[in-house]
C-alpha atoms as a PDB file:
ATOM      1  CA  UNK A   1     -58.795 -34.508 -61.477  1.00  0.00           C
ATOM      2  CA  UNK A   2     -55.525 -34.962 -63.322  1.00  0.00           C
ATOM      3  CA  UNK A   3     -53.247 -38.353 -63.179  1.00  0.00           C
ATOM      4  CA  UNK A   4     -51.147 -38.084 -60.217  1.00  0.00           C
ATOM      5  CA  UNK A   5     -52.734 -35.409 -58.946  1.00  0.00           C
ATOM      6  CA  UNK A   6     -54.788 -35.027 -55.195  1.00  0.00           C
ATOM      7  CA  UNK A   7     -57.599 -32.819 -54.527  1.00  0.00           C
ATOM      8  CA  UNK A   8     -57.241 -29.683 -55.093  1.00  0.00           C
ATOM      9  CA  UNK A   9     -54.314 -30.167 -57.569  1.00  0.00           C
ATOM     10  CA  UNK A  10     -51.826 -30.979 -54.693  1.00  0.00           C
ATOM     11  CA  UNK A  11     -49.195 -33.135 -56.521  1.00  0.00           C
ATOM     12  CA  UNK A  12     -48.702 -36.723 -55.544  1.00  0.00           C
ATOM     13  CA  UNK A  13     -44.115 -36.478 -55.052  1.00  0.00           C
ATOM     14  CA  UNK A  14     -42.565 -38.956 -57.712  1.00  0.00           C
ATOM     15  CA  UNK A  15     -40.832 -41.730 -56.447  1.00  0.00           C
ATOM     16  CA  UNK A  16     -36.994 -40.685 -55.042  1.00  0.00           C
ATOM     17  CA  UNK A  17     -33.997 -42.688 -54.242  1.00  0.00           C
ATOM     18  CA  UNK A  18     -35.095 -43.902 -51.249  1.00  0.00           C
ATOM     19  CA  UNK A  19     -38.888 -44.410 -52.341  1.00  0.00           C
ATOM     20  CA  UNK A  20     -37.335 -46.293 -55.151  1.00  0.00           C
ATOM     21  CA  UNK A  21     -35.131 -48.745 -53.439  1.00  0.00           C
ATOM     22  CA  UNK A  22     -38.054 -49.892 -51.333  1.00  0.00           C
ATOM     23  CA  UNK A  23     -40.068 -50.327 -54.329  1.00  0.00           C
ATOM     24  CA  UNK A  24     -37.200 -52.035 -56.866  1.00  0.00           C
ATOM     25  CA  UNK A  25     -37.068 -54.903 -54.085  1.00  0.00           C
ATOM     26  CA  UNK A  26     -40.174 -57.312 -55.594  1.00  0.00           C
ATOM     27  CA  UNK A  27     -42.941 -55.076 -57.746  1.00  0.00           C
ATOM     28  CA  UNK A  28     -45.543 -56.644 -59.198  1.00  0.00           C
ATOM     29  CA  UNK A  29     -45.660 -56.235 -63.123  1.00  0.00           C
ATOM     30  CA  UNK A  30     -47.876 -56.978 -65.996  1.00  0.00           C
ATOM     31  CA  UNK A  31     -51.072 -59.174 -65.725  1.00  0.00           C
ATOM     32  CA  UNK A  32     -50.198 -59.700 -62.460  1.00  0.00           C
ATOM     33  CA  UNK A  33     -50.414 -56.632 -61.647  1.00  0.00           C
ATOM     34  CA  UNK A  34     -53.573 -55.766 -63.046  1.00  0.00           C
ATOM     35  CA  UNK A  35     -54.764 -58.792 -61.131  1.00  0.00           C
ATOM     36  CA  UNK A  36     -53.725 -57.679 -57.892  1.00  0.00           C
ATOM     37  CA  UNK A  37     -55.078 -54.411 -58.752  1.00  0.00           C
ATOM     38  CA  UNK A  38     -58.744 -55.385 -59.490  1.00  0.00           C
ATOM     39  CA  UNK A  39     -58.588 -58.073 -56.282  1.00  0.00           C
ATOM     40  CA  UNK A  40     -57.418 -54.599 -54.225  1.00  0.00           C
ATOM     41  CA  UNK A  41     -60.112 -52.737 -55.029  1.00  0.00           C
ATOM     42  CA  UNK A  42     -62.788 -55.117 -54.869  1.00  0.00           C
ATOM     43  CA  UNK A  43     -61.949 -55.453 -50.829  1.00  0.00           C
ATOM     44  CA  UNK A  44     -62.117 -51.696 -50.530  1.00  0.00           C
ATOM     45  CA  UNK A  45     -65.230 -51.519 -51.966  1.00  0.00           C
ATOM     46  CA  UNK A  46     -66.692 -54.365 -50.319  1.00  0.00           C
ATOM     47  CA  UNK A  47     -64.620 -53.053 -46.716  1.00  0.00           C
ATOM     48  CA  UNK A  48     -66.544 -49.374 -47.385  1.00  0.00           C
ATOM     49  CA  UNK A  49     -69.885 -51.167 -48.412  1.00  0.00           C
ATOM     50  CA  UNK A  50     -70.146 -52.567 -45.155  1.00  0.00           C
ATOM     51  CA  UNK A  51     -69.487 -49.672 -43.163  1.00  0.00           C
ATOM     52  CA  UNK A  52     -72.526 -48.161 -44.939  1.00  0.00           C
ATOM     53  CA  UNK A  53     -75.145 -49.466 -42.666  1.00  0.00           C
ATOM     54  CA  UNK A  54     -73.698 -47.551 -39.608  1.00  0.00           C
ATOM     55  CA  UNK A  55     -72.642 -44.720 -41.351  1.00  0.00           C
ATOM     56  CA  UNK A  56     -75.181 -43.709 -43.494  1.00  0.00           C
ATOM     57  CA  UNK A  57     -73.566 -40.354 -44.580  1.00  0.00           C
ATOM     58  CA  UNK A  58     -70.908 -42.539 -46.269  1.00  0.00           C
ATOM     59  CA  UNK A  59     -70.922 -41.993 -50.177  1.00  0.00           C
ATOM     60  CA  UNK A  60     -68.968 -44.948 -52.508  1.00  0.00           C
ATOM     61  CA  UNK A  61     -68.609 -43.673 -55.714  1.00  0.00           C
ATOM     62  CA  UNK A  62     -66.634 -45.419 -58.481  1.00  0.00           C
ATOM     63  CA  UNK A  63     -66.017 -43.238 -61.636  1.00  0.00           C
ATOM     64  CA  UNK A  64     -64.092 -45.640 -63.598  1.00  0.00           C
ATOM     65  CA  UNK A  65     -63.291 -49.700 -62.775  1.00  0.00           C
ATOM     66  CA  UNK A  66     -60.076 -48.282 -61.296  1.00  0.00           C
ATOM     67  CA  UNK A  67     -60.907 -45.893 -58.973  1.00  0.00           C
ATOM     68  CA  UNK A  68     -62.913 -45.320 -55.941  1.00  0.00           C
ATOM     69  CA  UNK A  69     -63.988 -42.157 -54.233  1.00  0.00           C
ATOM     70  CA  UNK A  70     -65.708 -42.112 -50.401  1.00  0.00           C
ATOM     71  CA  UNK A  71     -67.416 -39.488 -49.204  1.00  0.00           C
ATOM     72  CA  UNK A  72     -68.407 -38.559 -46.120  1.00  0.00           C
ATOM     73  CA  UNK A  73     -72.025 -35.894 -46.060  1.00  0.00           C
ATOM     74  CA  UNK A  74     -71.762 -33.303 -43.979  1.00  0.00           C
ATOM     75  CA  UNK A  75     -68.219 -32.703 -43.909  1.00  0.00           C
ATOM     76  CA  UNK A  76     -65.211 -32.398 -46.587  1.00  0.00           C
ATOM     77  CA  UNK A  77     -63.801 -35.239 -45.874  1.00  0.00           C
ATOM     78  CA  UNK A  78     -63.316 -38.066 -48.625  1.00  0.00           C
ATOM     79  CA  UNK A  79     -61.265 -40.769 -49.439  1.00  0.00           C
ATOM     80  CA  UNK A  80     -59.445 -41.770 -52.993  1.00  0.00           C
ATOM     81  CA  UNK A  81     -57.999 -45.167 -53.591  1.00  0.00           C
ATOM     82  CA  UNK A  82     -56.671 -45.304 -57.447  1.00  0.00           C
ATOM     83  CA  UNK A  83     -54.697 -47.471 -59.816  1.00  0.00           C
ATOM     84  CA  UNK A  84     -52.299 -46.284 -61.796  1.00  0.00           C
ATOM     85  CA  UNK A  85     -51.172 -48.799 -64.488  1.00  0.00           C
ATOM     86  CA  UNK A  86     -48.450 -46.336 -66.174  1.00  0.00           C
ATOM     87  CA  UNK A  87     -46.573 -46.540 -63.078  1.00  0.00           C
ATOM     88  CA  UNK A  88     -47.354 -49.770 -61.672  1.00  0.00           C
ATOM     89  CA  UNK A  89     -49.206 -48.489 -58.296  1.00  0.00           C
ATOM     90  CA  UNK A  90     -51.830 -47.417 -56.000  1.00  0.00           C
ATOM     91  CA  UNK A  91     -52.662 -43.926 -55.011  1.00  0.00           C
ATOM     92  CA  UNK A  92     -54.452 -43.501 -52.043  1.00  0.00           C
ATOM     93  CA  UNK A  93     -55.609 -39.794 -50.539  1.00  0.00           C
ATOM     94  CA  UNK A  94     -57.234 -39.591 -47.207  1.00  0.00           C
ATOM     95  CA  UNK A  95     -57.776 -36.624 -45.042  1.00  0.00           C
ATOM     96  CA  UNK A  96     -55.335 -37.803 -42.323  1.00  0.00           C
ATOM     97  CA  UNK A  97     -52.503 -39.358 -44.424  1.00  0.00           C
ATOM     98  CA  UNK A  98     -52.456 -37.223 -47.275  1.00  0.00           C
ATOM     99  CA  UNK A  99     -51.577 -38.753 -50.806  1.00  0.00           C
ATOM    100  CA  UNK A 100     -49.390 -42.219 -50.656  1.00  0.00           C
ATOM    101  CA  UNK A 101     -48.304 -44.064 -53.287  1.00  0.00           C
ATOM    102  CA  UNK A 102     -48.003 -48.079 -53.270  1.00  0.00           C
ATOM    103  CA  UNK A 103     -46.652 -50.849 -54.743  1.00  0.00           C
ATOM    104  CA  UNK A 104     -47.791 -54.968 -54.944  1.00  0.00           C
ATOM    105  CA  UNK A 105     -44.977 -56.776 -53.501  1.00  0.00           C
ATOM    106  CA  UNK A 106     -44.230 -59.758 -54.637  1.00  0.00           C
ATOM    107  CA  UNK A 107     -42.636 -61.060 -51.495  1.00  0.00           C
ATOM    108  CA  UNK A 108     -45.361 -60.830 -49.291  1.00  0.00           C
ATOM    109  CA  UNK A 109     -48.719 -60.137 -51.604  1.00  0.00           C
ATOM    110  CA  UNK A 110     -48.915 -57.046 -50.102  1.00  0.00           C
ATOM    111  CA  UNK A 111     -49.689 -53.215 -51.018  1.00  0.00           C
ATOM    112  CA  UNK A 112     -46.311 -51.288 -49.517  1.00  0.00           C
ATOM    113  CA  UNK A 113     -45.711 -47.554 -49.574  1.00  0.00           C
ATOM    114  CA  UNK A 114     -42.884 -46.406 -51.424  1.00  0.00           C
ATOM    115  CA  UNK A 115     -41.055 -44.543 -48.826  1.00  0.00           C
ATOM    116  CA  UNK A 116     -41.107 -46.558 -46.164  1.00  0.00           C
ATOM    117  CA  UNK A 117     -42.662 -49.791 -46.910  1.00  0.00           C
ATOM    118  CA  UNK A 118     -45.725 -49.879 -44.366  1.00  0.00           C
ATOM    119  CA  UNK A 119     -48.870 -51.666 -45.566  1.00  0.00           C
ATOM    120  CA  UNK A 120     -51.906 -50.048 -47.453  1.00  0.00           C
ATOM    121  CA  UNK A 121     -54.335 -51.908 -45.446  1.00  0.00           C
ATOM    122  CA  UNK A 122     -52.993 -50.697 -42.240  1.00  0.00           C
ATOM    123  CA  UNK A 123     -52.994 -46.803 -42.629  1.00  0.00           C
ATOM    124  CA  UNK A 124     -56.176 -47.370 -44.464  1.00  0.00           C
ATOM    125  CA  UNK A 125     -57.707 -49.095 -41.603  1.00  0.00           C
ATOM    126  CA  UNK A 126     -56.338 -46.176 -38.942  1.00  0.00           C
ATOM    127  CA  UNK A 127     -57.421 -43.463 -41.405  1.00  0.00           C
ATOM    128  CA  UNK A 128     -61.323 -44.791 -41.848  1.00  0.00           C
ATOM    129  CA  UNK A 129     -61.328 -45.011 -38.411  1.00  0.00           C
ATOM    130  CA  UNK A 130     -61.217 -41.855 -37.562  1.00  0.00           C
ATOM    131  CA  UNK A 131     -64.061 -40.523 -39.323  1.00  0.00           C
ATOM    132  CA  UNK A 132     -66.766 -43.494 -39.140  1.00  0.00           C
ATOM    133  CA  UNK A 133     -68.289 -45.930 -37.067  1.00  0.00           C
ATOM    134  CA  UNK A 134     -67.261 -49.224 -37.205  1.00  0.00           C
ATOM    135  CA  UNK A 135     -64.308 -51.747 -38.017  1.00  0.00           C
ATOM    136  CA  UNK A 136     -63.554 -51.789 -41.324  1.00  0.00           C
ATOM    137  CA  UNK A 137     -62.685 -54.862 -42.970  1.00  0.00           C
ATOM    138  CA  UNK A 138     -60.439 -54.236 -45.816  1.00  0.00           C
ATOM    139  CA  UNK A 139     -58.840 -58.401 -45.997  1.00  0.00           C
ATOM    140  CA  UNK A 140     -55.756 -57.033 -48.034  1.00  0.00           C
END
């Protein structure tokens, strides 16, 4: 898979005006960043991990320290949370949502989407839902 890229090559859209205004309010930069980052994707992992035991078809692969890849057996469906430091955010790709981009928010601690500043964990939440048993607990 290339940098920015979905499955299938689909393009992940650069940031516009509007995706940029929400995201020039309080980024995250720098160490920081990275921190965030790391803390992120350690309750995703941990959030997926857990889900395991009732959904045994569920497949957590992590092929690098920044990205992780779910997959659910028996179907196409998979899910693709990944950092990317060049541009100071998180890409996540789910079979609902499509390919989002977010940004750490310094105001709140939170992961917000570019466009229109909704939480990662939320859509995240909704979108796992839909495809396994179980609550997940994500604690972003």
């Amino acid at each position: 898979m290339q940098p920015g890229y979905g499955w299938g090559g689909k393009s992940l859209a650069s940031a516009s005006m509007t995706e940029k205004k929400v995201a020039d309010r309080s980024a995250v930069l720098g160490e920081d960043f990275r921190a965030g980052a790391k803390d992120a994707l350690e309750k995703v992992r941990r959030g997926f991990s857990e889900l395991q035991a009732d959904n045994p078809s569920l497949q957590l692969n992590s092929p690098s320290d920044w990205e992780i890849e779910v997959h659910l057996a028996n179907t196409d469906n998979r899910f693709l949370v990944q950092i990317d430091f060049d541009k100071n955010e998180l890409i996540f790709v789910s079979p609902e949502s499509g390919g989002r981009t977010y940004f750490l928010d310094a105001e709140s601690g939170r992961w917000r989407d570019r466009t229109d500043g909704h939480g990662f964990d939320g859509l995240l939440t909704r979108d796992v839902m839909r495809h396994c048993y179980g609550v997940p607990n994500f604690m972003l």
